[in-house]
N, C-alpha and C. Protein backbone atom coordinates (compact mmCIF):
# COMPACT_ATOMS: atom_id res chain seq x y z
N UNK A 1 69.37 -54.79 65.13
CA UNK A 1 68.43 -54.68 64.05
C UNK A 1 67.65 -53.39 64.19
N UNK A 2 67.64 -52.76 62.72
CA UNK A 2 67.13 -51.16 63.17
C UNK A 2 65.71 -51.51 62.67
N UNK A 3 64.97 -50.29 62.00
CA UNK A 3 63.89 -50.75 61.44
C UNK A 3 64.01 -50.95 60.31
N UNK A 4 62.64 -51.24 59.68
CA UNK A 4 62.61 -51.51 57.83
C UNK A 4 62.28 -50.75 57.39
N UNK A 5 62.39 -50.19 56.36
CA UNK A 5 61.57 -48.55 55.69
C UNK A 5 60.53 -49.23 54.43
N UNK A 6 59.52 -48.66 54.18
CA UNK A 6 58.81 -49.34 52.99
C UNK A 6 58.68 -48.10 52.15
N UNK A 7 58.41 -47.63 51.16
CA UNK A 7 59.14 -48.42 49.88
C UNK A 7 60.82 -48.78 50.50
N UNK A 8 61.26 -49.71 49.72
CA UNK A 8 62.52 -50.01 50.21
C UNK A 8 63.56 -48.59 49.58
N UNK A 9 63.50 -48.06 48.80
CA UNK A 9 64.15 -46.96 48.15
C UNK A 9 64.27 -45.62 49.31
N UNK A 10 63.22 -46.13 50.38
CA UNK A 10 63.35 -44.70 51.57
C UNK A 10 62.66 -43.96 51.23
N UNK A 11 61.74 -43.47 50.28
CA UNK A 11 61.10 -42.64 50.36
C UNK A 11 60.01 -42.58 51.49
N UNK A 12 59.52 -41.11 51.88
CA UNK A 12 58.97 -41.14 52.85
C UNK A 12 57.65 -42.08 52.82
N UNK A 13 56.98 -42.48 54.00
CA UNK A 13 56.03 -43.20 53.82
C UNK A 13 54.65 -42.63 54.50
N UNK A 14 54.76 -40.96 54.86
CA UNK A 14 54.24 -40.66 55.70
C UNK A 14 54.51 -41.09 57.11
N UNK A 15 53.28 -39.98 58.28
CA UNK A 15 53.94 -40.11 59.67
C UNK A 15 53.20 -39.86 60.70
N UNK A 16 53.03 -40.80 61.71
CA UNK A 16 52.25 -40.89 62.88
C UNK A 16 51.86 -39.38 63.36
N UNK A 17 50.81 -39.31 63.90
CA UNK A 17 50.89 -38.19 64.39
C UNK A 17 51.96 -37.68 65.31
N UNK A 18 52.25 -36.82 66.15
CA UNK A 18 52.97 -35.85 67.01
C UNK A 18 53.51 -37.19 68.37
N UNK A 19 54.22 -37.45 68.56
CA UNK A 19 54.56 -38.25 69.51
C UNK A 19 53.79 -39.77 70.04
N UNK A 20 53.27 -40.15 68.30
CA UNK A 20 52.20 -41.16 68.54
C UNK A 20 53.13 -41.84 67.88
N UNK A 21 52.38 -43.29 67.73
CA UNK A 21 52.71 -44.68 67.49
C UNK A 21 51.34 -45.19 66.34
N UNK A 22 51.46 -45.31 64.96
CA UNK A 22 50.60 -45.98 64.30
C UNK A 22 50.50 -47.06 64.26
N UNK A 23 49.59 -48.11 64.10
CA UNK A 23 49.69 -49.64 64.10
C UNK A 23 48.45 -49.54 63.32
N UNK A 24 49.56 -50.19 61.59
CA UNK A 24 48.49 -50.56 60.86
C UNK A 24 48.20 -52.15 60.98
N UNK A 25 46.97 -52.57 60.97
CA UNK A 25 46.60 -53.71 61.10
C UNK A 25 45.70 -53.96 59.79
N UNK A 26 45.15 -54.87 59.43
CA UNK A 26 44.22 -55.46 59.00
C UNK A 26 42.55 -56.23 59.18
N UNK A 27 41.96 -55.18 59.73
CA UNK A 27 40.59 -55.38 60.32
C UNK A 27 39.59 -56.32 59.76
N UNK A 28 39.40 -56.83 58.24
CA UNK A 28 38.93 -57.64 57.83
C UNK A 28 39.70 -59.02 58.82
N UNK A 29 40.78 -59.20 59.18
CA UNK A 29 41.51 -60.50 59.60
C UNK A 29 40.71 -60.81 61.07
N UNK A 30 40.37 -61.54 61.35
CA UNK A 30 39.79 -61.97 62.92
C UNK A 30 41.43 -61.85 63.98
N UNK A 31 42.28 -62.74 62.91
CA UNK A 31 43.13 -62.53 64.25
C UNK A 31 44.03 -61.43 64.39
N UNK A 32 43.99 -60.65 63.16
CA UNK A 32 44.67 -59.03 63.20
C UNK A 32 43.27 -58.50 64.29
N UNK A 33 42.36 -58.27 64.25
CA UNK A 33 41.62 -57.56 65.30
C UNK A 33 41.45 -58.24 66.48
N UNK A 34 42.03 -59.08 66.97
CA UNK A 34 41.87 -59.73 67.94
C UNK A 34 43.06 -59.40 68.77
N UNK A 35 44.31 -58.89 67.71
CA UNK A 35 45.90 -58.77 68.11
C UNK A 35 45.44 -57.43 68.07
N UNK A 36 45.03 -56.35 67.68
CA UNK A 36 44.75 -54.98 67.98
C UNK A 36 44.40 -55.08 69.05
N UNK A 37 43.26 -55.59 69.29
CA UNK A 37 42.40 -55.11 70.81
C UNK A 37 43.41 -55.66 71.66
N UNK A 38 44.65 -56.81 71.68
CA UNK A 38 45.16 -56.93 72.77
C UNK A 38 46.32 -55.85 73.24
N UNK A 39 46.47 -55.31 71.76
CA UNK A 39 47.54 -53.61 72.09
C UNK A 39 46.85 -52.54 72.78
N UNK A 40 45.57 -52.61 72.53
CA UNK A 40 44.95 -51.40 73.48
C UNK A 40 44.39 -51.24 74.58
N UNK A 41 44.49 -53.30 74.69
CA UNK A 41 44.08 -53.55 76.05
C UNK A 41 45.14 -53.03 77.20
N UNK A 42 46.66 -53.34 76.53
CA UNK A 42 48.07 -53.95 76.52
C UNK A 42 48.58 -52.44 76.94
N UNK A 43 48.35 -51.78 76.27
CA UNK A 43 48.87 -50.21 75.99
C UNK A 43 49.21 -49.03 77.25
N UNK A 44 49.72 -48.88 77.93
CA UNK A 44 49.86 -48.06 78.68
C UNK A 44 50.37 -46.16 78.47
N UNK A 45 50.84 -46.31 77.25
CA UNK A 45 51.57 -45.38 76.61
C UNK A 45 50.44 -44.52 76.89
N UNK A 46 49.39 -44.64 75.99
CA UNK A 46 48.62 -43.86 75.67
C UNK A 46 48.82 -42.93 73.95
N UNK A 47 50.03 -43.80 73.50
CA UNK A 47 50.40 -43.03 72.62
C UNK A 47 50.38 -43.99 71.22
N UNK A 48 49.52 -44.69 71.10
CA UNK A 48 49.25 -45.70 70.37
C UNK A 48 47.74 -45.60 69.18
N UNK A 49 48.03 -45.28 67.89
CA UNK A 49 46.82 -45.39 67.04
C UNK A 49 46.45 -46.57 66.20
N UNK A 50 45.58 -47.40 66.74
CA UNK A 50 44.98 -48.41 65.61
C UNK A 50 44.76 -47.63 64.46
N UNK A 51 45.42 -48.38 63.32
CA UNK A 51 44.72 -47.60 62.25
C UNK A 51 44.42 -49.33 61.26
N UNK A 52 43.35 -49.27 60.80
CA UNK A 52 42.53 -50.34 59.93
C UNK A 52 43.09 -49.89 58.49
N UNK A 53 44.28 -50.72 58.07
CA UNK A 53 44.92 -50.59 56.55
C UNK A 53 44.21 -50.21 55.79
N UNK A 54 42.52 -50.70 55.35
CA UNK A 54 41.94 -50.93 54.52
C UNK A 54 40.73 -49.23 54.30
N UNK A 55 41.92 -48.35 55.54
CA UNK A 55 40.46 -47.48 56.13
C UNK A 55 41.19 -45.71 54.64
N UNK A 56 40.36 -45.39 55.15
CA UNK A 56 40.69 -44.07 53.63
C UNK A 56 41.78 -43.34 54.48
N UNK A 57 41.56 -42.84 55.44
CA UNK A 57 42.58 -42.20 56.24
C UNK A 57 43.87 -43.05 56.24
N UNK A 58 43.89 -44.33 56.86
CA UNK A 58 45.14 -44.91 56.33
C UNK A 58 45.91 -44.71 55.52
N UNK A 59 45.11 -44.82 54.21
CA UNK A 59 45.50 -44.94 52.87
C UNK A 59 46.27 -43.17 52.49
N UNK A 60 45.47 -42.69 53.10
CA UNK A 60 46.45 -41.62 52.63
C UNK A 60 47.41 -41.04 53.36
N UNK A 61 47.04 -40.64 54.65
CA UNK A 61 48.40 -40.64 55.32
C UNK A 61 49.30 -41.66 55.38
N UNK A 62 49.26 -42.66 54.77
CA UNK A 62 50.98 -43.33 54.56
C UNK A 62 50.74 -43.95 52.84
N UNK A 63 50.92 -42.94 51.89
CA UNK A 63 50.66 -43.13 50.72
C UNK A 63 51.52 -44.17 50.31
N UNK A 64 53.38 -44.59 50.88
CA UNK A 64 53.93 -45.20 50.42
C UNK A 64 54.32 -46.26 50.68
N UNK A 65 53.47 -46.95 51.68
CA UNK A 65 53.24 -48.17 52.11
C UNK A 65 52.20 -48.60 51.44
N UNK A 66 52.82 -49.95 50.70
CA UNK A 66 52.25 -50.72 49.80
C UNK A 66 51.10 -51.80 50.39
N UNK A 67 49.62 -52.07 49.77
CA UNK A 67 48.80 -52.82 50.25
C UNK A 67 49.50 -54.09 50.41
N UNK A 68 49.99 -54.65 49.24
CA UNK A 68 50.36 -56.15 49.71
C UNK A 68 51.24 -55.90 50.41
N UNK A 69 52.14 -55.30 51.17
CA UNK A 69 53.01 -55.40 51.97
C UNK A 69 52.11 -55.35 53.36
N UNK A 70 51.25 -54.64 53.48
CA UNK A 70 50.38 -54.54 54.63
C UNK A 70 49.89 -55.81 54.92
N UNK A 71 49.34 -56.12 53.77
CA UNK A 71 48.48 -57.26 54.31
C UNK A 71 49.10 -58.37 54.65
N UNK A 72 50.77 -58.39 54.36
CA UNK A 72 51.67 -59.81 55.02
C UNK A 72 51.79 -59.76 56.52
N UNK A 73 52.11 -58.35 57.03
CA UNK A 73 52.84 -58.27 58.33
C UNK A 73 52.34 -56.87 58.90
N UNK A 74 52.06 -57.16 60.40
CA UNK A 74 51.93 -55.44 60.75
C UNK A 74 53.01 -54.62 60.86
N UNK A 75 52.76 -53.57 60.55
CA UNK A 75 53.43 -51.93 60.05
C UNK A 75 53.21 -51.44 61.33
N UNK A 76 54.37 -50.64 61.88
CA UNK A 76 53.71 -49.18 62.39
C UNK A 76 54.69 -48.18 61.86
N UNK A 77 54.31 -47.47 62.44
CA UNK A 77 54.88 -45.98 61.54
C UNK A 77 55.25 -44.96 62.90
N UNK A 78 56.36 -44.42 63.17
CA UNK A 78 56.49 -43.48 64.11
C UNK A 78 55.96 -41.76 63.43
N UNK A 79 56.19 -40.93 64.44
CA UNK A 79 56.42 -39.74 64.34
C UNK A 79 57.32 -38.96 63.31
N UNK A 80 58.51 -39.63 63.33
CA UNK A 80 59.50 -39.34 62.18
C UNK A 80 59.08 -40.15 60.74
N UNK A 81 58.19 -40.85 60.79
CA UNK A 81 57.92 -41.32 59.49
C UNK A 81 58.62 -43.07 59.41
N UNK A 82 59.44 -43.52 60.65
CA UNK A 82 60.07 -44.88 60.28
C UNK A 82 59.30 -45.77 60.33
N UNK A 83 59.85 -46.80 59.65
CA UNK A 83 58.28 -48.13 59.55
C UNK A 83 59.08 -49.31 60.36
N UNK A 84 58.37 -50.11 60.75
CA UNK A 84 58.86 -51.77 61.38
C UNK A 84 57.94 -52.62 61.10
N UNK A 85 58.06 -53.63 60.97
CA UNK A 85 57.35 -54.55 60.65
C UNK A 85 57.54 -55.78 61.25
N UNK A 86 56.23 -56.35 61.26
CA UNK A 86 56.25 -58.16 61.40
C UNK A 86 56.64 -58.25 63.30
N UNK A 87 57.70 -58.71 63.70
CA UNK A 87 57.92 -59.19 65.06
C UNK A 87 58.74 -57.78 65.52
N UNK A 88 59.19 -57.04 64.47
CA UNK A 88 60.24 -56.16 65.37
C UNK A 88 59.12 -55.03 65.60
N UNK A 89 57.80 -55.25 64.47
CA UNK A 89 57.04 -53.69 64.97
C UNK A 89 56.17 -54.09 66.06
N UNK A 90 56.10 -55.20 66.99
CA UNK A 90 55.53 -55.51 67.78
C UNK A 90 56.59 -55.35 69.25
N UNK A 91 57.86 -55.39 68.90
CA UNK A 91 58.87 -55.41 69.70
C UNK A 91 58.58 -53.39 69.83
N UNK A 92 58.58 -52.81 68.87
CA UNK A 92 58.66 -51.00 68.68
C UNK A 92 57.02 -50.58 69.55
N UNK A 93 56.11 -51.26 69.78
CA UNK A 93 55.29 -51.20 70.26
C UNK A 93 55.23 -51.41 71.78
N UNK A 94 55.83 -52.40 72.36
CA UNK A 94 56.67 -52.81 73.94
C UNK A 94 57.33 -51.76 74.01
N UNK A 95 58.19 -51.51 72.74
CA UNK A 95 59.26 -50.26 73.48
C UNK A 95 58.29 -49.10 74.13
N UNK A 96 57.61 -49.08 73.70
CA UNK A 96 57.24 -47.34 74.16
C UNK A 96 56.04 -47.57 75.40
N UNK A 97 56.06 -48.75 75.93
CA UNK A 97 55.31 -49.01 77.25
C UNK A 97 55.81 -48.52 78.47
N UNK A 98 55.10 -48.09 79.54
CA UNK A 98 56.03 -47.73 80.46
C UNK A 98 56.00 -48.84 81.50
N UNK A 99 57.36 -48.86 82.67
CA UNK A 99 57.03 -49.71 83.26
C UNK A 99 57.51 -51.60 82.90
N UNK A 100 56.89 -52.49 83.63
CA UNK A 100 57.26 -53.88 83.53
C UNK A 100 57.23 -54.02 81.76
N UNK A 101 56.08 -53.87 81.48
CA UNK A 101 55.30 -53.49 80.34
C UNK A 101 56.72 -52.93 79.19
N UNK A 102 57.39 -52.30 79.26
CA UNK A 102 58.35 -51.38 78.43
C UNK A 102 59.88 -52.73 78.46
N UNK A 103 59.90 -53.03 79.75
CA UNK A 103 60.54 -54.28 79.68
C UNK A 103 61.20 -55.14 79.19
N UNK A 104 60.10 -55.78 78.39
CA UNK A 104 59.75 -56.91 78.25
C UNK A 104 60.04 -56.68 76.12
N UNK A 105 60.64 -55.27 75.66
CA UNK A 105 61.24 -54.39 74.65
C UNK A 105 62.94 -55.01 74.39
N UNK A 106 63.38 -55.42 75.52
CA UNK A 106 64.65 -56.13 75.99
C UNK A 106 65.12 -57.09 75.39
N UNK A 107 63.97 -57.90 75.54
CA UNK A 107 64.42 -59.25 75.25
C UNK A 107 64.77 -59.44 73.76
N UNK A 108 64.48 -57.95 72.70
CA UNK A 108 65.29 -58.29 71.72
C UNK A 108 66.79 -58.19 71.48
N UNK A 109 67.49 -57.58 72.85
CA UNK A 109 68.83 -57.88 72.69
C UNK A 109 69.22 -58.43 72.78
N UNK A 110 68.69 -60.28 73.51
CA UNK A 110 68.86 -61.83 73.37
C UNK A 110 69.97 -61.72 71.78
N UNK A 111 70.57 -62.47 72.44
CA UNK A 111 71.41 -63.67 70.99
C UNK A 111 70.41 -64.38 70.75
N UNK A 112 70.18 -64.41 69.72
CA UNK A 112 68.93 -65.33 68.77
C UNK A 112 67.10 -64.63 68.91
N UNK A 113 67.11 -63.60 69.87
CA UNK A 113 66.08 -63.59 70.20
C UNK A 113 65.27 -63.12 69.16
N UNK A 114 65.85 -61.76 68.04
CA UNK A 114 64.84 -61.52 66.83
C UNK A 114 64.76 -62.44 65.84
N UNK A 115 65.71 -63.97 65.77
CA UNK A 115 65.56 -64.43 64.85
C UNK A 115 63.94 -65.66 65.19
N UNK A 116 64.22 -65.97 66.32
CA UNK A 116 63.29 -66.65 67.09
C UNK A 116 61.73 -65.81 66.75
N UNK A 117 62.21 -64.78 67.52
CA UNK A 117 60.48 -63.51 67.41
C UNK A 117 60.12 -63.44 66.17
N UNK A 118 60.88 -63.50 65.21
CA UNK A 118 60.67 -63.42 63.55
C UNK A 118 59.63 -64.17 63.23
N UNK A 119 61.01 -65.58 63.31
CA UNK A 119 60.26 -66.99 62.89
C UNK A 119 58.86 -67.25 63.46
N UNK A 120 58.62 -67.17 64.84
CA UNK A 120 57.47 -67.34 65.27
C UNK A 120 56.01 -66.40 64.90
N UNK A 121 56.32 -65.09 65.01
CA UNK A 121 55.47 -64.24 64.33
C UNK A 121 54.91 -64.67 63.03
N UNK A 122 55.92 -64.79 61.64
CA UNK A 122 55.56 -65.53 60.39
C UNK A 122 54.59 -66.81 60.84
N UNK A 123 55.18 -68.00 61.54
CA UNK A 123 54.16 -69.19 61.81
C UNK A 123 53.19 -68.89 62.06
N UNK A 124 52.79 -67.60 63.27
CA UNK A 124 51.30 -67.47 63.59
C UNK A 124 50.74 -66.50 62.42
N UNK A 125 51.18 -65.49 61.57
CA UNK A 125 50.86 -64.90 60.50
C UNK A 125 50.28 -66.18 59.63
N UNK A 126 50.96 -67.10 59.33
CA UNK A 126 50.41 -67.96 58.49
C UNK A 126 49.22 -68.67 58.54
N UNK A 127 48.60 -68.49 59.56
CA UNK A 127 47.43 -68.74 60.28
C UNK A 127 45.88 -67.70 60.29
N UNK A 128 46.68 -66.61 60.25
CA UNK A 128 45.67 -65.43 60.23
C UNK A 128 44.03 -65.59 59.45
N UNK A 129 44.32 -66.77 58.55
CA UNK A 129 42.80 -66.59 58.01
C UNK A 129 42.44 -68.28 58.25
N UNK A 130 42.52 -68.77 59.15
CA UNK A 130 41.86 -69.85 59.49
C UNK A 130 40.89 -69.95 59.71
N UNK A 131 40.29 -71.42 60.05
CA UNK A 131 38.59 -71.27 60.54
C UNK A 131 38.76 -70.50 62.20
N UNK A 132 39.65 -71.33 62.98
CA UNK A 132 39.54 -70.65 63.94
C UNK A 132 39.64 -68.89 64.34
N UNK A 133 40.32 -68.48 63.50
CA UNK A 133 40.50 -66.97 63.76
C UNK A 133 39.13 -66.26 63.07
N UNK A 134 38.92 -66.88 62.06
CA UNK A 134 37.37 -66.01 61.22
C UNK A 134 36.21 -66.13 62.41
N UNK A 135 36.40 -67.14 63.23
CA UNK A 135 34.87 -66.98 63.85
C UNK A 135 35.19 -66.49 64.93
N UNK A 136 36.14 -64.88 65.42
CA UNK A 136 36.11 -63.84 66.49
C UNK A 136 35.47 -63.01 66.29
N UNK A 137 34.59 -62.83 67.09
CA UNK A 137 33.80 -61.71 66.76
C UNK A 137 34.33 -60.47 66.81
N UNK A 138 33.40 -59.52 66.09
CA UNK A 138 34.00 -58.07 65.84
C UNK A 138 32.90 -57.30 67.01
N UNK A 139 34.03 -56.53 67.61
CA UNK A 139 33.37 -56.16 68.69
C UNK A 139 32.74 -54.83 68.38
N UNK A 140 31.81 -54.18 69.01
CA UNK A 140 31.31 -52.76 69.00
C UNK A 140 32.99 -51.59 68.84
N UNK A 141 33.66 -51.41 69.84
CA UNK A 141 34.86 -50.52 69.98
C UNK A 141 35.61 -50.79 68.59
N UNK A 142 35.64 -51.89 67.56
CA UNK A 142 36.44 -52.41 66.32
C UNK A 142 35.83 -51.25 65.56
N UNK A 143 34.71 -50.43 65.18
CA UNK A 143 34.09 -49.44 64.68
C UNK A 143 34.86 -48.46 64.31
N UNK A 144 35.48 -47.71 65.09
CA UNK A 144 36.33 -46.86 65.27
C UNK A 144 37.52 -46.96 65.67
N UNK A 145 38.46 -47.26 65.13
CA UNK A 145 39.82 -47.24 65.87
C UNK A 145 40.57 -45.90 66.38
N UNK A 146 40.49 -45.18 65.20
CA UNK A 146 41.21 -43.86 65.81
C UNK A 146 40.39 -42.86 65.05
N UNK A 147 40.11 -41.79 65.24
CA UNK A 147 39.92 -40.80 65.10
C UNK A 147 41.16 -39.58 64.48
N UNK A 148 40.76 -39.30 63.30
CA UNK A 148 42.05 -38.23 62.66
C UNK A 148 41.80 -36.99 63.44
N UNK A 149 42.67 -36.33 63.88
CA UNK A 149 42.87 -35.57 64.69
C UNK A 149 42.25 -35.07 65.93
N UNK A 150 42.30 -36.36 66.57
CA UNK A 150 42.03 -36.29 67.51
C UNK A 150 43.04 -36.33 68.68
């Protein structure tokens, strides 16, 4: 399974910075910012940008990624401009870990394993605006995720 491109037609969608990794999330969501902070907790790369869908910079550097598509599943966006989504852009995120950490990127060459990572990702997506996830707090560091050119 390669990645997904959004618009589906291929047009470009815009592109991570220089040897970075975008991860659009959804910062209004408790448990999208709760799943951010565990990528940057998580992150070893160093080559990883939170970016908050809803933020102006977002919006324009990836002009052709569609809001409602954002707001179903997380996006990231490489360097070359490719998009992934949902369980495999969380799998494209492992990939670029170094270490045990980079690993653990593998286990999507399992027989059954992306259909499994799929399915399960969607179940906990379906959850995202529960009572339990709304009452996480938003931490001080949620302020700023990334900085444009920095």
């Amino acid at each position: 399974m390669g990645y997904t491109s959004a618009p589906p037609d291929g047009e470009a969608t815009g592109k991570a910075r220089p040897k970075r990794l975008a991860v659009l999330y959804d910062r209004s969501c408790s448990l999208c910012r709760l799943s951010a902070e565990a990528v940057r907790i998580f992150d070893n790369s160093d080559a990883i940008d939170l970016i908050d869908l809803h933020d102006d910079y977002g919006r324009v550097q990836f002009p052709g990624l569609r809001i409602e598509d954002l707001m179903e599943e997380l996006h990231v966006v490489d360097d070359r401009g490719r998009v992934w989504r949902g369980a495999r852009a969380i799998n494209e995120i492992l990939r670029r870990q170094h270490g045990m950490r980079g690993l653990l990127a593998w286990l999507w060459y399992f027989p059954g394993y992306p259909l499994l990572a799929e399915w399960q990702y969607k179940r906990i997506a379906r959850s995202r605006y529960s009572r339990d996830f709304r009452r996480a707090p938003l931490k001080e560091t949620d302020q700023a995720d990334v900085e444009p050119g920095k």
